[in-house]
Protein backbone atom coordinates (compact mmCIF):
# COMPACT_ATOMS: atom_id res chain seq x y z
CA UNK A 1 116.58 96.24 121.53
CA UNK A 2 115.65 95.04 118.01
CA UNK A 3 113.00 92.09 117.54
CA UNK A 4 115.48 89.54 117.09
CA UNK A 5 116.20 90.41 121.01
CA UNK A 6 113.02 90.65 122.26
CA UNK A 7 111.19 87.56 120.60
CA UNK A 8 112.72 84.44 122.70
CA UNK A 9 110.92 87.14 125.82
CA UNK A 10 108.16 86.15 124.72
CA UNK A 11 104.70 83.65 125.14
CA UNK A 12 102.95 84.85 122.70
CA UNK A 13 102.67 87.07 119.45
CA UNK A 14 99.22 88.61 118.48
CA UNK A 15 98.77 91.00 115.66
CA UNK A 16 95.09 92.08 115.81
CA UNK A 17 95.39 93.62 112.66
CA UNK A 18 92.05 95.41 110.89
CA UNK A 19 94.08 94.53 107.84
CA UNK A 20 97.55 93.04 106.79
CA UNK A 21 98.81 93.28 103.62
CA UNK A 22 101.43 90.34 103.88
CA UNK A 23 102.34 90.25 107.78
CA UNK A 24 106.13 90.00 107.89
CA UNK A 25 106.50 90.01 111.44
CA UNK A 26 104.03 86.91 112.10
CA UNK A 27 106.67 85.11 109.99
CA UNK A 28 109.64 86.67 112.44
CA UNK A 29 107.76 85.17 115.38
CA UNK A 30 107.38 82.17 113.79
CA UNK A 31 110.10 81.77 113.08
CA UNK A 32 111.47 82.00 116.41
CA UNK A 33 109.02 79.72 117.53
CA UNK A 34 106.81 81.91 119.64
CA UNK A 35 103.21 80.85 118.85
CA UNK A 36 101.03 83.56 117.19
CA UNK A 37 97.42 84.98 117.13
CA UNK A 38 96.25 87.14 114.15
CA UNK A 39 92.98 88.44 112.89
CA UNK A 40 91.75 86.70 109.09
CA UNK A 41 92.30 89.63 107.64
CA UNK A 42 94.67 89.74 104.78
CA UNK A 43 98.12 87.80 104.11
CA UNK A 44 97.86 85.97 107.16
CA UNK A 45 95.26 84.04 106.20
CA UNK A 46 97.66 82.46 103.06
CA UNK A 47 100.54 81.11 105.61
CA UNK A 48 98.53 80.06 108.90
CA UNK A 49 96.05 77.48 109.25
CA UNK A 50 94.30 78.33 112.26
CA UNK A 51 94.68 75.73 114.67
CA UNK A 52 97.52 74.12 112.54
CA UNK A 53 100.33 76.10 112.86
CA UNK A 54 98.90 79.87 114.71
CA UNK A 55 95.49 80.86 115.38
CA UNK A 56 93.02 83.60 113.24
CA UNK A 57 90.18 85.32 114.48
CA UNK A 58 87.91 87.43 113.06
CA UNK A 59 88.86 91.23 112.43
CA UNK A 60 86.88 93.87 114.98
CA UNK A 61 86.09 91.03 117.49
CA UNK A 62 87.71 91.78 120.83
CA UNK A 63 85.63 89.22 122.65
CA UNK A 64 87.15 86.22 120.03
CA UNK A 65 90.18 87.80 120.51
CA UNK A 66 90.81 87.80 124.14
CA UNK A 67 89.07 84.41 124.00
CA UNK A 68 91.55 82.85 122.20
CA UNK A 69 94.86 84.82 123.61
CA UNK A 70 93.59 83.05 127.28
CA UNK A 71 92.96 79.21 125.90
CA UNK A 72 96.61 79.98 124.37
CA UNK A 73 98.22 81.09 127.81
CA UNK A 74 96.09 78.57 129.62
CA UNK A 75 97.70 75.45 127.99
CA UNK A 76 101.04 75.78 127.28
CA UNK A 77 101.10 72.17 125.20
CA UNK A 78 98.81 73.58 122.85
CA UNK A 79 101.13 76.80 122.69
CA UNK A 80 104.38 74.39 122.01
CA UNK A 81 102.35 72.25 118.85
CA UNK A 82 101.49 75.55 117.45
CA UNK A 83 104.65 76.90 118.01
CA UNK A 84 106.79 74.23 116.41
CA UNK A 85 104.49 73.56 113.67
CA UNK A 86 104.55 77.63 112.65
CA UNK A 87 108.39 77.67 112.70
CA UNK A 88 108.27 74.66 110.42
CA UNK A 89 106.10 76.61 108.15
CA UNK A 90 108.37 78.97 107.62
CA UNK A 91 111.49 77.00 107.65
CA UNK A 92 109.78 75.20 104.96
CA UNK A 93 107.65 77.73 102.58
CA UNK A 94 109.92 80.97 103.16
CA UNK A 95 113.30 79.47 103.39
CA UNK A 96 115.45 82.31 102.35
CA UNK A 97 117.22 79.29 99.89
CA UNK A 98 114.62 78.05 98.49
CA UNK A 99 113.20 81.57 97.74
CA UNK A 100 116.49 82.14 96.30
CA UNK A 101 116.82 79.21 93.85
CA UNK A 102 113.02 79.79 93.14
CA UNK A 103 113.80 83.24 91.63
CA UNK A 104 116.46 81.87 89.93
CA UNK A 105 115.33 79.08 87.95
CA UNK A 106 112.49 81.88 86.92
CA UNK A 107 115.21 83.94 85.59
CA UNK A 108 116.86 81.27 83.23
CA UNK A 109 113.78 79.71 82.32
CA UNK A 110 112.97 83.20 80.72
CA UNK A 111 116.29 83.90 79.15
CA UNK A 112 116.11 84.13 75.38
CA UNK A 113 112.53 83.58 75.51
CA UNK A 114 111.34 86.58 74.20
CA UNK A 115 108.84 88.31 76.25
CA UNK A 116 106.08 89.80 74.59
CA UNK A 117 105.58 93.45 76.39
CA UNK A 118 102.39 95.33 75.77
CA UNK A 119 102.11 98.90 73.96
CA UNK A 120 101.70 101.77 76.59
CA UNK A 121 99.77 104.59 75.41
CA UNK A 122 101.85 108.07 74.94
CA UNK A 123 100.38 110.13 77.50
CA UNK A 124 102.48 113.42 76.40
């Protein structure tokens, strides 16, 4: 089964992550509107507002962790608001379209500029 497949199976999504570099797959369960847990550590913090739209707990802190996983089973209209605001996030902020068009007006705003390029040294 690929992810796709598995995350409508699902209640929740928790990456307890010591540290996440960007945190692609939080986005993927967002985006299927499965509400998620992460730890603040890394490039989750710059797409979920804890609370808002997922939740973020400290890295290293089972007890905050387990905490929050329960309050998040335990009241399933809480889960649904998080949910739905999450898979607006990324239906808004990392719409494949928008990223798209983004890129591309970068592009032709740059060409014939001429781009000024600094001097590498020769390391032969």
């Amino acid at each position: 089964m690929d992810m796709p497949d598995l995350y409508p199976l699902l209640d929740l999504f928790v990456l307890p992550s010591l540290r996440e570099p960007f945190g692609l797959v939080l986005l993927e369960a967002m985006a299927s509107n499965i509400p998620v847990i992460a730890t603040a550590a890394g490039g989750p913090m710059d797409f979920i507002r804890s609370g808002v739209n997922g939740i973020l707990v400290p890295p290293a802190d089972p007890m905050k962790l387990a905490e929050q996983i329960d309050l998040m089973l335990s009241n399933p209209d809480r889960s649904r608001t998080l949910a739905k605001r999450g898979y607006e996030t990324v239906k808004s902020s990392f719409d494949i379209r928008k990223t798209v068009r983004t890129i591309e007006e970068t592009y032709r705003s740059l060409v014939g500029k001429r781009v000024h390029m600094p001097k590498v040294a020769n390391l032969e």
